[in-house]
N, C-alpha and C. Protein backbone atom coordinates (compact mmCIF):
# COMPACT_ATOMS: atom_id res chain seq x y z
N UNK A 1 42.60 -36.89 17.18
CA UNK A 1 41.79 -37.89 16.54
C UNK A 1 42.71 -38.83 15.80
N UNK A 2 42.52 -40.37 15.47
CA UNK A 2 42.98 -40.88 14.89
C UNK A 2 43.11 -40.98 13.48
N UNK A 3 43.48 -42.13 12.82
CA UNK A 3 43.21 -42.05 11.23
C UNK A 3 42.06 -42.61 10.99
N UNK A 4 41.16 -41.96 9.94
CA UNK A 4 40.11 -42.13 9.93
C UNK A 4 39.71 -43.15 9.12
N UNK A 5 38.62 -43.78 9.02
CA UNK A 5 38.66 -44.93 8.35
C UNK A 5 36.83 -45.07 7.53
N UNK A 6 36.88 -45.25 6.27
CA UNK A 6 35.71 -45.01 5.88
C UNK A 6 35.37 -46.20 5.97
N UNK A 7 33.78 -46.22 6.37
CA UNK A 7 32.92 -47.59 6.12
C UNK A 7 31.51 -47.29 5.57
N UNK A 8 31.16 -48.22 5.06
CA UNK A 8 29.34 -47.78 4.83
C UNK A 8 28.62 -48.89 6.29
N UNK A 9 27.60 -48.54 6.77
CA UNK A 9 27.14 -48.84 7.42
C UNK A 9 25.90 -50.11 6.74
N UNK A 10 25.61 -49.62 5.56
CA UNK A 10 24.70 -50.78 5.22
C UNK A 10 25.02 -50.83 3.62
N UNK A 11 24.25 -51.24 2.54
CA UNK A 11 24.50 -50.96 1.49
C UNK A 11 24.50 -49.42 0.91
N UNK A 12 24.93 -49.15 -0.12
CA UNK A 12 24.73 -47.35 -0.17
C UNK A 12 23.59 -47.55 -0.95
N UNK A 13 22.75 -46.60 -0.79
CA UNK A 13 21.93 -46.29 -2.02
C UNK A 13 21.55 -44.92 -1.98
N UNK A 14 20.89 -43.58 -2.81
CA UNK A 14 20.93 -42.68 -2.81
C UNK A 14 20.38 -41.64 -1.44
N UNK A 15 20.74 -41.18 -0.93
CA UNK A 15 20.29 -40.16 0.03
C UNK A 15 20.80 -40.86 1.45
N UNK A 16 22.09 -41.93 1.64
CA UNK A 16 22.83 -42.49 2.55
C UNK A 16 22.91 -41.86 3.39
N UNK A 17 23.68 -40.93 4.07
CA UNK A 17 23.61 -40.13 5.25
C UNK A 17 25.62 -40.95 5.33
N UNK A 18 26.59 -39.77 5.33
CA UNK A 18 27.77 -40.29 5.04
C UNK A 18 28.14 -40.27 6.63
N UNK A 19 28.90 -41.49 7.04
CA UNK A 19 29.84 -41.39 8.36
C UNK A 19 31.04 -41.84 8.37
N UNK A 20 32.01 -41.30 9.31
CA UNK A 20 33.58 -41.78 9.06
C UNK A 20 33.42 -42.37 10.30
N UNK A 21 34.13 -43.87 10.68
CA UNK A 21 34.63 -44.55 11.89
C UNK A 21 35.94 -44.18 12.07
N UNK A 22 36.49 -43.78 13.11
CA UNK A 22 37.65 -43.23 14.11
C UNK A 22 37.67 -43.66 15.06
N UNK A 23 39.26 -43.62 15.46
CA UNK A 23 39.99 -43.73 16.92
C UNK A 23 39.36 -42.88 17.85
N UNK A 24 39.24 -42.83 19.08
CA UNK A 24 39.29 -41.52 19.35
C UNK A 24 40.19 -41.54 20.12
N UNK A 25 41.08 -40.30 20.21
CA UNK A 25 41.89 -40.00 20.89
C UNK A 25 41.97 -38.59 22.05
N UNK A 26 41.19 -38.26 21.92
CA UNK A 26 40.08 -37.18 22.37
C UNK A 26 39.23 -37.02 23.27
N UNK A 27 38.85 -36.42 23.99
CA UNK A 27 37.34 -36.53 24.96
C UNK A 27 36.75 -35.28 25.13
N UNK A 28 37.30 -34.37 24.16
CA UNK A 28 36.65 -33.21 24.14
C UNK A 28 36.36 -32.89 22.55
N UNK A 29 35.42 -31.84 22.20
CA UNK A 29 34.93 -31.75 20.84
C UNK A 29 34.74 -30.14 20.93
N UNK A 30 35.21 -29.72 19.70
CA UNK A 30 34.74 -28.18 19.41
C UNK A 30 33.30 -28.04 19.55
N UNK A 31 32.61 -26.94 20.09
CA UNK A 31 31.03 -26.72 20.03
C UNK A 31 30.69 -27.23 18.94
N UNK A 32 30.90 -26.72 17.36
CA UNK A 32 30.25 -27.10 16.36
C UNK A 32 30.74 -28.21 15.76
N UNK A 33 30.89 -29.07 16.35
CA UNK A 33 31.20 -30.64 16.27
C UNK A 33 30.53 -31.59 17.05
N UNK A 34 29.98 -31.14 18.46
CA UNK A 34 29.48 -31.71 19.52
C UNK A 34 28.13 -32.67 18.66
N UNK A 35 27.37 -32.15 17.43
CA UNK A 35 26.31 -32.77 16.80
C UNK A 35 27.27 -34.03 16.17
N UNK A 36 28.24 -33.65 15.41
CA UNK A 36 28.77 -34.59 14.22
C UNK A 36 29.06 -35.50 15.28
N UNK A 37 29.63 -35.98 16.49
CA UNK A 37 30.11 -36.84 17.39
C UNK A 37 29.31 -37.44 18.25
N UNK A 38 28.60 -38.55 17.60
CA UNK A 38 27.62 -38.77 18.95
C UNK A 38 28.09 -39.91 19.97
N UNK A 39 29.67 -39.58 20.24
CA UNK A 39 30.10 -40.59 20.69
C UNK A 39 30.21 -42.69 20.93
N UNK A 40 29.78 -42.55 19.49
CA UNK A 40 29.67 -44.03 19.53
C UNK A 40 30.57 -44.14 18.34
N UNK A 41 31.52 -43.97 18.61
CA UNK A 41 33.15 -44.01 17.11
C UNK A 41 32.91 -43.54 15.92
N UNK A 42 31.31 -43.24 15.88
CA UNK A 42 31.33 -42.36 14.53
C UNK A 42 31.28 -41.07 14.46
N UNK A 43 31.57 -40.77 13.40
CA UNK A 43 31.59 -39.04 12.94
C UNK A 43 30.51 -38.71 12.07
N UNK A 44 29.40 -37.98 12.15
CA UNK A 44 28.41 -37.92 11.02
C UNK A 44 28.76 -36.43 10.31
N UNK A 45 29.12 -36.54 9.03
CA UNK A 45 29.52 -35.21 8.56
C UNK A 45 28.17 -34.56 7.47
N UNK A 46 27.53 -35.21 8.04
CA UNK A 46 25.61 -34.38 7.36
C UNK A 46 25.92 -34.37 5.74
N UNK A 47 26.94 -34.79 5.31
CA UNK A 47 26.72 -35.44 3.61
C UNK A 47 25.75 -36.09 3.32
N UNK A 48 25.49 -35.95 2.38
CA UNK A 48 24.66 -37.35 2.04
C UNK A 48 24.83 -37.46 0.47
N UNK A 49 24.77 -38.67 0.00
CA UNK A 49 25.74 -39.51 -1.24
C UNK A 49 24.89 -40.81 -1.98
N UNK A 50 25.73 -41.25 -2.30
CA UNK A 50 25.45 -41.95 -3.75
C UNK A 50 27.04 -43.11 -3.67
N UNK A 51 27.32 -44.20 -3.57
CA UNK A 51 28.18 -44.46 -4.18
C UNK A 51 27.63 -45.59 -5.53
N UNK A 52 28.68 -45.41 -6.44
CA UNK A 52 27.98 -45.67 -7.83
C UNK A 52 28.62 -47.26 -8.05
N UNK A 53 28.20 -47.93 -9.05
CA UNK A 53 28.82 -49.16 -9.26
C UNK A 53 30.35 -49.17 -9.30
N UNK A 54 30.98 -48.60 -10.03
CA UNK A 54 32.36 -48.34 -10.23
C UNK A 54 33.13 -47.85 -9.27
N UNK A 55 32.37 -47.84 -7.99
CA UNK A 55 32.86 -47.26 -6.87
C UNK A 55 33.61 -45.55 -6.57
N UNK A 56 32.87 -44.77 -6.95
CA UNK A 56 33.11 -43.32 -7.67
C UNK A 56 31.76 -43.37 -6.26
N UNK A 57 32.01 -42.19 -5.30
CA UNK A 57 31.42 -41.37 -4.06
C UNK A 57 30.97 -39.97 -4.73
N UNK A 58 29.67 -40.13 -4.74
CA UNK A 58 28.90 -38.95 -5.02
C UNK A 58 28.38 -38.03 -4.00
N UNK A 59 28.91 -36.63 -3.64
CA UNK A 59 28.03 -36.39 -2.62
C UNK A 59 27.32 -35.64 -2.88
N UNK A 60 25.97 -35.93 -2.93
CA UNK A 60 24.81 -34.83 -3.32
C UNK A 60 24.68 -33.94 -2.50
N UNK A 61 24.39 -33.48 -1.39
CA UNK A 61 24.24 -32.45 -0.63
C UNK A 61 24.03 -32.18 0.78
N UNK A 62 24.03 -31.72 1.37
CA UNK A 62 24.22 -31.24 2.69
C UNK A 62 22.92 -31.99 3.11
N UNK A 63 22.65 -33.10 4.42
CA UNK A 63 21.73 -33.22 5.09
C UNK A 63 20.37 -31.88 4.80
N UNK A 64 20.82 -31.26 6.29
CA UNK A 64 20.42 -30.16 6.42
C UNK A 64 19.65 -29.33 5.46
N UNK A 65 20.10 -29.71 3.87
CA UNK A 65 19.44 -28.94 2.86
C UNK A 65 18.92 -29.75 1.92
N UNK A 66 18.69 -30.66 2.10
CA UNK A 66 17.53 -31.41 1.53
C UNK A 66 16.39 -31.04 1.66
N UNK A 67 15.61 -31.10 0.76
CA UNK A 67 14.45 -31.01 1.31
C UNK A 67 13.29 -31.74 0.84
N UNK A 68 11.99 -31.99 1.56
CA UNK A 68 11.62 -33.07 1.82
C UNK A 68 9.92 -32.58 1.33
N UNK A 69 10.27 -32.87 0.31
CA UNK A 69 8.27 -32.45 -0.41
C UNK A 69 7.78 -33.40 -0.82
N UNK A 70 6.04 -33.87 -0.11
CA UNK A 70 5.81 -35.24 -0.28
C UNK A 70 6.06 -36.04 -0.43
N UNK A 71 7.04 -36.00 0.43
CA UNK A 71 7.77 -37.90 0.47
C UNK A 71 8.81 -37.81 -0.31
N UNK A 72 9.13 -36.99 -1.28
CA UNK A 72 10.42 -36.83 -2.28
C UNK A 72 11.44 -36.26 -1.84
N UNK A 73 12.56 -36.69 -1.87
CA UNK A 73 14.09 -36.15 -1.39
C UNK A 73 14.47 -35.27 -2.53
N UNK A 74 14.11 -33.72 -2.35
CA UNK A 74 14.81 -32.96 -3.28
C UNK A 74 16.37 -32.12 -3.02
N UNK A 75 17.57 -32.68 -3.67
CA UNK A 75 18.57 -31.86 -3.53
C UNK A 75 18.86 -30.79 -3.67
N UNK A 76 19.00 -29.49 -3.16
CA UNK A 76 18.90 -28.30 -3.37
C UNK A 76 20.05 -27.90 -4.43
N UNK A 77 21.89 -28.76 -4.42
CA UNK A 77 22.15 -28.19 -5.06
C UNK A 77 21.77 -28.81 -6.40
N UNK A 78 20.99 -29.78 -6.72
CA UNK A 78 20.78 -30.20 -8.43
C UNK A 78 19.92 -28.75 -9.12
N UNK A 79 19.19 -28.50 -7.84
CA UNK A 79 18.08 -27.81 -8.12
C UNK A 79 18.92 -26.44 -8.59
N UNK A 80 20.04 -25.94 -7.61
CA UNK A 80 20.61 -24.68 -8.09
C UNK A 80 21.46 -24.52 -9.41
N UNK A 81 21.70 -26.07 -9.72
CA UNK A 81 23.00 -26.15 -10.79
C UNK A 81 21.86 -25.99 -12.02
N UNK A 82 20.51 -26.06 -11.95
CA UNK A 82 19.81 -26.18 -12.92
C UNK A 82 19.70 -24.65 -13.01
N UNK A 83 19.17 -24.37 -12.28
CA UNK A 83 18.94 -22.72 -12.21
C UNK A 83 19.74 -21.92 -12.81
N UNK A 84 21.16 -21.81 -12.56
CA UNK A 84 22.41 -21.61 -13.01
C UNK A 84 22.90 -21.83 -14.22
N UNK A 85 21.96 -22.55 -14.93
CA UNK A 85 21.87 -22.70 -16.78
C UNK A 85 20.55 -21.51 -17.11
N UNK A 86 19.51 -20.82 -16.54
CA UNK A 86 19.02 -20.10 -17.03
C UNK A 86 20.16 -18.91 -17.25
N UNK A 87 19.13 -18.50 -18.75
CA UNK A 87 20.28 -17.23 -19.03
C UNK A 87 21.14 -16.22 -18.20
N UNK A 88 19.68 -15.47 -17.36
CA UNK A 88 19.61 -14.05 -16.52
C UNK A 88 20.06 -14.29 -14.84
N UNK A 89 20.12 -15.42 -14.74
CA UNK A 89 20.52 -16.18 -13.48
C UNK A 89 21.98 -16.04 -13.15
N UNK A 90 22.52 -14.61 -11.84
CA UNK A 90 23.91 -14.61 -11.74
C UNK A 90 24.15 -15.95 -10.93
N UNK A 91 23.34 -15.80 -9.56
CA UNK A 91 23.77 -16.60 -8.28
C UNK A 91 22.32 -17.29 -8.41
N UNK A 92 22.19 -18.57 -7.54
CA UNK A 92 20.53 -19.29 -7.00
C UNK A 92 21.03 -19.91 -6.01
N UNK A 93 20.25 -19.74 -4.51
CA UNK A 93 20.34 -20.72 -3.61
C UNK A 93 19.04 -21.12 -3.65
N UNK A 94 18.86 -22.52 -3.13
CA UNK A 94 17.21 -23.02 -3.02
C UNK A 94 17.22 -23.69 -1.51
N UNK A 95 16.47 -23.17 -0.71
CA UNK A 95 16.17 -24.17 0.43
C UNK A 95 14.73 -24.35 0.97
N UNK A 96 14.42 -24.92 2.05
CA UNK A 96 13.33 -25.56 1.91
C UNK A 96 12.23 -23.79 2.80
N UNK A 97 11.32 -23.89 1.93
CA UNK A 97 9.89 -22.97 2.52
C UNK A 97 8.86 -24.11 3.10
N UNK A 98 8.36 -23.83 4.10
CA UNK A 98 7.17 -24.86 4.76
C UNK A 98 6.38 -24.50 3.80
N UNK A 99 5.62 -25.53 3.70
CA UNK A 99 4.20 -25.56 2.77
C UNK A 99 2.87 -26.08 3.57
N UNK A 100 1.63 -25.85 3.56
CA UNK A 100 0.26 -26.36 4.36
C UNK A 100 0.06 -27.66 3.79
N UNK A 101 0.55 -27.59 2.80
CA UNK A 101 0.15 -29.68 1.74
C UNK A 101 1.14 -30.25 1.66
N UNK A 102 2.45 -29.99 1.03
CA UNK A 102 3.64 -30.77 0.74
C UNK A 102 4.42 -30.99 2.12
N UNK A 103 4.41 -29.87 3.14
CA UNK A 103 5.39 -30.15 4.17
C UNK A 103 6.62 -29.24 4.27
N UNK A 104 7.30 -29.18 2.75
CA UNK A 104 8.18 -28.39 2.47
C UNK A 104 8.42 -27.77 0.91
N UNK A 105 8.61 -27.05 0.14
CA UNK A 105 8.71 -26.67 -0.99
C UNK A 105 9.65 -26.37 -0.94
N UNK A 106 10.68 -26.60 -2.49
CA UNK A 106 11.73 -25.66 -3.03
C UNK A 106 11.32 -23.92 -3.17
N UNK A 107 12.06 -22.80 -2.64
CA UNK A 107 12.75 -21.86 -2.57
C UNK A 107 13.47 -21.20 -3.31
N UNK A 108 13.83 -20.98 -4.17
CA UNK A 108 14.82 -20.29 -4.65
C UNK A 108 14.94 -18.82 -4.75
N UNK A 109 16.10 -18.82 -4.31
CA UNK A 109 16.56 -16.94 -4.09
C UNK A 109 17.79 -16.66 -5.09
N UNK A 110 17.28 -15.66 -5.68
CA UNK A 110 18.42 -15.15 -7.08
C UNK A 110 18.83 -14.09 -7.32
N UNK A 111 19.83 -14.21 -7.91
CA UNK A 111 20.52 -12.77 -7.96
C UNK A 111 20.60 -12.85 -9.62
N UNK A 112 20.19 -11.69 -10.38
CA UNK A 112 20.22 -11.77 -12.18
C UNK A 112 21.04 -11.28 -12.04
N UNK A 113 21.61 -11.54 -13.58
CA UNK A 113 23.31 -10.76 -14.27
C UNK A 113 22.63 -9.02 -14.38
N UNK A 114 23.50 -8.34 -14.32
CA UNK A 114 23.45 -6.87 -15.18
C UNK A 114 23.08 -6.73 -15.91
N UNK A 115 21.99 -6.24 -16.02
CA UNK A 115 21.03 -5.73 -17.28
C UNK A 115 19.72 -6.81 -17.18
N UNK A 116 19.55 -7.85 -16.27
CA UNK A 116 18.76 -8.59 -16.81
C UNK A 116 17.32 -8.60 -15.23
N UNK A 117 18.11 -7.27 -14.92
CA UNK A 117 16.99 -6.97 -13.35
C UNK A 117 15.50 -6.61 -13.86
N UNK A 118 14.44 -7.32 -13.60
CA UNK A 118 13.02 -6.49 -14.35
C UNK A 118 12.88 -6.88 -15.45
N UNK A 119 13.63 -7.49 -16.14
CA UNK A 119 13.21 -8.09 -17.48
C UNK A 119 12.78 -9.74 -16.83
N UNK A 120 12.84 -10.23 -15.79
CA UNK A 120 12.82 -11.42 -15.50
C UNK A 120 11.43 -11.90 -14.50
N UNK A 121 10.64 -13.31 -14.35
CA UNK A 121 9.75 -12.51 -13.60
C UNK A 121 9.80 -14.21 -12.68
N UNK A 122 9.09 -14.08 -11.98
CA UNK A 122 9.28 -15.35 -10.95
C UNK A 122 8.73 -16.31 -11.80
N UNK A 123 7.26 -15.98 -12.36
CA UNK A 123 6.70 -16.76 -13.01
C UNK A 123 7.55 -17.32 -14.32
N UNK A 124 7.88 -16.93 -14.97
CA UNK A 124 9.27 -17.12 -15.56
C UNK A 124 10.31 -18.51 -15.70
N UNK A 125 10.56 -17.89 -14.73
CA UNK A 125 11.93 -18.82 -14.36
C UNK A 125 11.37 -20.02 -13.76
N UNK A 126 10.28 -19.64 -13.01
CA UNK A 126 9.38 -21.39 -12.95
C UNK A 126 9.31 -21.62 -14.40
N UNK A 127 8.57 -21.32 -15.26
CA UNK A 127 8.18 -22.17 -16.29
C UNK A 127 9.00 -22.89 -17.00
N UNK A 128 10.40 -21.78 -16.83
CA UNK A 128 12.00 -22.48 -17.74
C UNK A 128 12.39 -23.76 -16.79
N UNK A 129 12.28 -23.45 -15.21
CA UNK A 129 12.41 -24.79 -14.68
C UNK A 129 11.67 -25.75 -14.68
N UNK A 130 10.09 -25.86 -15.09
CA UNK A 130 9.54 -27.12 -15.34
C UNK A 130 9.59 -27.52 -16.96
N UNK A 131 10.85 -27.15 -17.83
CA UNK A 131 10.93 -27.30 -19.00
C UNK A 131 11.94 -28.44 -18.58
N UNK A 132 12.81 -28.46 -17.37
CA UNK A 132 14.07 -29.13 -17.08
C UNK A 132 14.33 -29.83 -16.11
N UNK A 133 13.00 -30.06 -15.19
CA UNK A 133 13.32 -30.79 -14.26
C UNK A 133 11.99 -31.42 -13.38
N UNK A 134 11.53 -32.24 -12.94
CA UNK A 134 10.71 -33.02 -12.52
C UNK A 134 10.23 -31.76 -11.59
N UNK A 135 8.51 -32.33 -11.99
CA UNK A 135 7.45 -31.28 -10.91
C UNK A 135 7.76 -30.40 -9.64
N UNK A 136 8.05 -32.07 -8.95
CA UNK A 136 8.18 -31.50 -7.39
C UNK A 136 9.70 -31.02 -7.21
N UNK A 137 10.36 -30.96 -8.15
CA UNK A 137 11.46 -30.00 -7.87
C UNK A 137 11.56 -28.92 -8.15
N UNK A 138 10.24 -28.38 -9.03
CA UNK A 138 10.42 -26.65 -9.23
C UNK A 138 9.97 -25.96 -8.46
N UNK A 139 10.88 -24.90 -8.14
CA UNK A 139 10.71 -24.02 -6.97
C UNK A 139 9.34 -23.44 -6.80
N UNK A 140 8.59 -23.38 -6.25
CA UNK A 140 7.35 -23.01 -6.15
C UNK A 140 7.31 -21.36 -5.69
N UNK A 141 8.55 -21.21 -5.40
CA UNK A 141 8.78 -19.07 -4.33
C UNK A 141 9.68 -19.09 -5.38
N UNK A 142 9.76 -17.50 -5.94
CA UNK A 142 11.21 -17.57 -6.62
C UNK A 142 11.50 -15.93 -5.76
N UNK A 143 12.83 -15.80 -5.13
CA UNK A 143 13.01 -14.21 -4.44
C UNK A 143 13.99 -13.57 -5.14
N UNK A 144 13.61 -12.76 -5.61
CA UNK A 144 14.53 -12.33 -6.50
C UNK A 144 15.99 -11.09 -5.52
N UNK A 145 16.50 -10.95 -5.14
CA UNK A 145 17.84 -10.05 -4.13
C UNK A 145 18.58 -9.58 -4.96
N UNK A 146 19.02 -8.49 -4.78
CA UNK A 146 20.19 -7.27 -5.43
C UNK A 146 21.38 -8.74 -5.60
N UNK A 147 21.71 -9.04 -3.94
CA UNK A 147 22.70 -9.80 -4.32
C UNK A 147 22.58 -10.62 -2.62
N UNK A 148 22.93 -12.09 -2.94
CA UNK A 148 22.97 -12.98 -2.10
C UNK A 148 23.64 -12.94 -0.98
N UNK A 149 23.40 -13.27 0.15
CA UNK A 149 23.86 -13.09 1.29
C UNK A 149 25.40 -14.51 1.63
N UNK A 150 26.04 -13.68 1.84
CA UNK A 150 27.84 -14.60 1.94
C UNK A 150 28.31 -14.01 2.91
N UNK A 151 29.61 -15.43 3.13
CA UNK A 151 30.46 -15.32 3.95
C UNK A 151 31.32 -14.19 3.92
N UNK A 152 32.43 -14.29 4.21
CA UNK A 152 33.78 -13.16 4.20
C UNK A 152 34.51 -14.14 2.85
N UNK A 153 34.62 -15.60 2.94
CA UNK A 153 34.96 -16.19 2.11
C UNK A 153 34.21 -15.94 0.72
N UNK A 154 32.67 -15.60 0.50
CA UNK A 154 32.48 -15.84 -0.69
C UNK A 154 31.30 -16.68 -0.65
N UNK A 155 31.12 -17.98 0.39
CA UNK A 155 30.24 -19.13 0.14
C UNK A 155 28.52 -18.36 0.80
N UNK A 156 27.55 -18.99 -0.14
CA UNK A 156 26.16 -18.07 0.19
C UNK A 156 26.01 -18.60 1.43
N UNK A 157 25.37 -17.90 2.11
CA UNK A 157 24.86 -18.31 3.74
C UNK A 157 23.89 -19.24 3.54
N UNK A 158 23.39 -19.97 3.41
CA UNK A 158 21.81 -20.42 3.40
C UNK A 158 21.17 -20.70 4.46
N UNK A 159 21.97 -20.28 5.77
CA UNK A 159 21.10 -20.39 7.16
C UNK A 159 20.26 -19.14 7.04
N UNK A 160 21.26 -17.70 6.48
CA UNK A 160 20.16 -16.81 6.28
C UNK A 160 19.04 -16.72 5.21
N UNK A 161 19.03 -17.26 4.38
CA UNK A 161 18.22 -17.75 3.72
C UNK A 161 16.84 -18.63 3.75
N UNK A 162 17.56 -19.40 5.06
CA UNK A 162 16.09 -20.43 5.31
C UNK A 162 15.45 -19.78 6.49
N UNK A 163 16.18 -19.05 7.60
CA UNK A 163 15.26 -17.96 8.17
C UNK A 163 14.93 -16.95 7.16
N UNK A 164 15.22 -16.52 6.26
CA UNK A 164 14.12 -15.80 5.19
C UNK A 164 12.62 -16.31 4.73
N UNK A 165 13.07 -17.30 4.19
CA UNK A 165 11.73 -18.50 4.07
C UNK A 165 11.19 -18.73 5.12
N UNK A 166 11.37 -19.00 6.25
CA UNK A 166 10.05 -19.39 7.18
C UNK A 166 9.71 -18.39 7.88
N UNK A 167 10.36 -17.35 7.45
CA UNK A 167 9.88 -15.66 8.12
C UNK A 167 8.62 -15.38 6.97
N UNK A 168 8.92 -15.96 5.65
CA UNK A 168 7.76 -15.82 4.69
C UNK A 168 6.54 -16.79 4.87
N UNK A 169 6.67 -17.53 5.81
CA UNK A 169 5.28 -18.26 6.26
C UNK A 169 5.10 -19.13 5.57
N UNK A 170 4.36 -20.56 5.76
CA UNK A 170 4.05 -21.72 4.39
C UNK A 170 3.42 -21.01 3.14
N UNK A 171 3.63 -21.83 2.07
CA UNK A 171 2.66 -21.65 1.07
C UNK A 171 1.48 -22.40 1.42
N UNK A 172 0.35 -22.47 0.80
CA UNK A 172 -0.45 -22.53 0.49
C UNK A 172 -1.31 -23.29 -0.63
N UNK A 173 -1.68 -24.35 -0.68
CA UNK A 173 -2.73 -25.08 -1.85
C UNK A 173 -3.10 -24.46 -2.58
N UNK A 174 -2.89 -24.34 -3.81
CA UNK A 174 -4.03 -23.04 -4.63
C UNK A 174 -3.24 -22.40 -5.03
N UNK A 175 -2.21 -21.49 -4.66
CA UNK A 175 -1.82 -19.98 -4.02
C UNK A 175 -0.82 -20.20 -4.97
N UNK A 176 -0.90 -19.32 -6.31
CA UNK A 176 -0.20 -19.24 -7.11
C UNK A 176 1.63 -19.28 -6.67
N UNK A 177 2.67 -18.71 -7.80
CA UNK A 177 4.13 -18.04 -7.15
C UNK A 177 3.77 -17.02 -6.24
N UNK A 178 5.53 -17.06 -5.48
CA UNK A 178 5.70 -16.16 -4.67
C UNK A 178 6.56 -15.41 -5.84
N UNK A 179 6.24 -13.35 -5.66
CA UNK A 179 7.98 -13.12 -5.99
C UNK A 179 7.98 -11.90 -4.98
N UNK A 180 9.25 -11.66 -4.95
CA UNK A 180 9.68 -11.08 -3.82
C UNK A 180 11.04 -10.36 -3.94
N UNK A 181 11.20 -9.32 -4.05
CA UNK A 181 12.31 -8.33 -3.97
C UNK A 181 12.68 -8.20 -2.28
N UNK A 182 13.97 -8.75 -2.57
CA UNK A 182 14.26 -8.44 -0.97
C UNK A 182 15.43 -7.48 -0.64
């Protein structure tokens, strides 16, 4: 591949969708690249960003893990970095659960510190999150896990995670929290 060369495609504004323009020097692509390359000189690396006045590149989060509740672009990791200020909160991933009304709901799956297993309750940790963050971003499922599912490296899986969630079926209008020991 050549040297890569950044461009924006239109103006930036929040939830951009990031791409690099390149040489190519190439005509073959690793399997899990074959998506990022759709052969028209760009590279789509499923970021998605923010660049700010001062020209400072924000990247909010993974395509893929956005998620998309009534029309609102919720970032999963703002949503986890919030989570991650509750006390009893070791680990939080959040990804998207189908819903019958919204389309998609925030998720969140947690792992508590030591000592703080059973003292904590789904209902809970919703209420501390709508103390801190706009409606449609509080997790509506909270799953509570011994401990989060990772790589060999360390990083949480969240593919297994979002087949967790749609193995748990949409929510529901009405239909109070989910909690869930998994």
């Amino acid at each position: 591949m050549g040297d890569p060369e950044f461009k924006w495609v239109r103006p930036a504004s929040e939830w951009d969708p990031m791409i690099l323009n390149y040489t190519s020097g190439t005509t073959s692509a690793p399997k899990g690249v074959v998506h990022c390359h759709r052969g028209d000189g760009w590279f789509y690396t499923g970021d998605v960003g923010v660049m700010h006045p001062d020209g400072y590149l924000e990247i909010r989060d993974r395509s893929k893990d956005v998620i998309i509740s009534g029309g609102e672009n919720i970032s999963s990791v703002e949503v986890e970095s919030l989570l991650y200020g509750h006390p009893a909160v070791n680990e939080a991933a959040v990804v998207a659960r189908p819903d019958e009304f919204w389309g998609e709901t925030p998720c969140a799956f947690v792992s508590l510190k030591e000592g703080a297993s059973g003292a904590v309750t789904a209902a809970e940790v919703i209420a501390w999150s709508r103390e801190r963050m706009p409606g449609y971003m509080v997790p509506k499922t909270v799953v509570f896990r011994a401990e989060l599912p990772k790589t060999s490296t360390g990083k949480i899986q969240k593919y297994v995670l979002r087949n967790l969630a749609k193995e748990m079926g949409p929510t529901r209008r009405g239909v109070g929290t989910t909690t869930s020991k998994m």
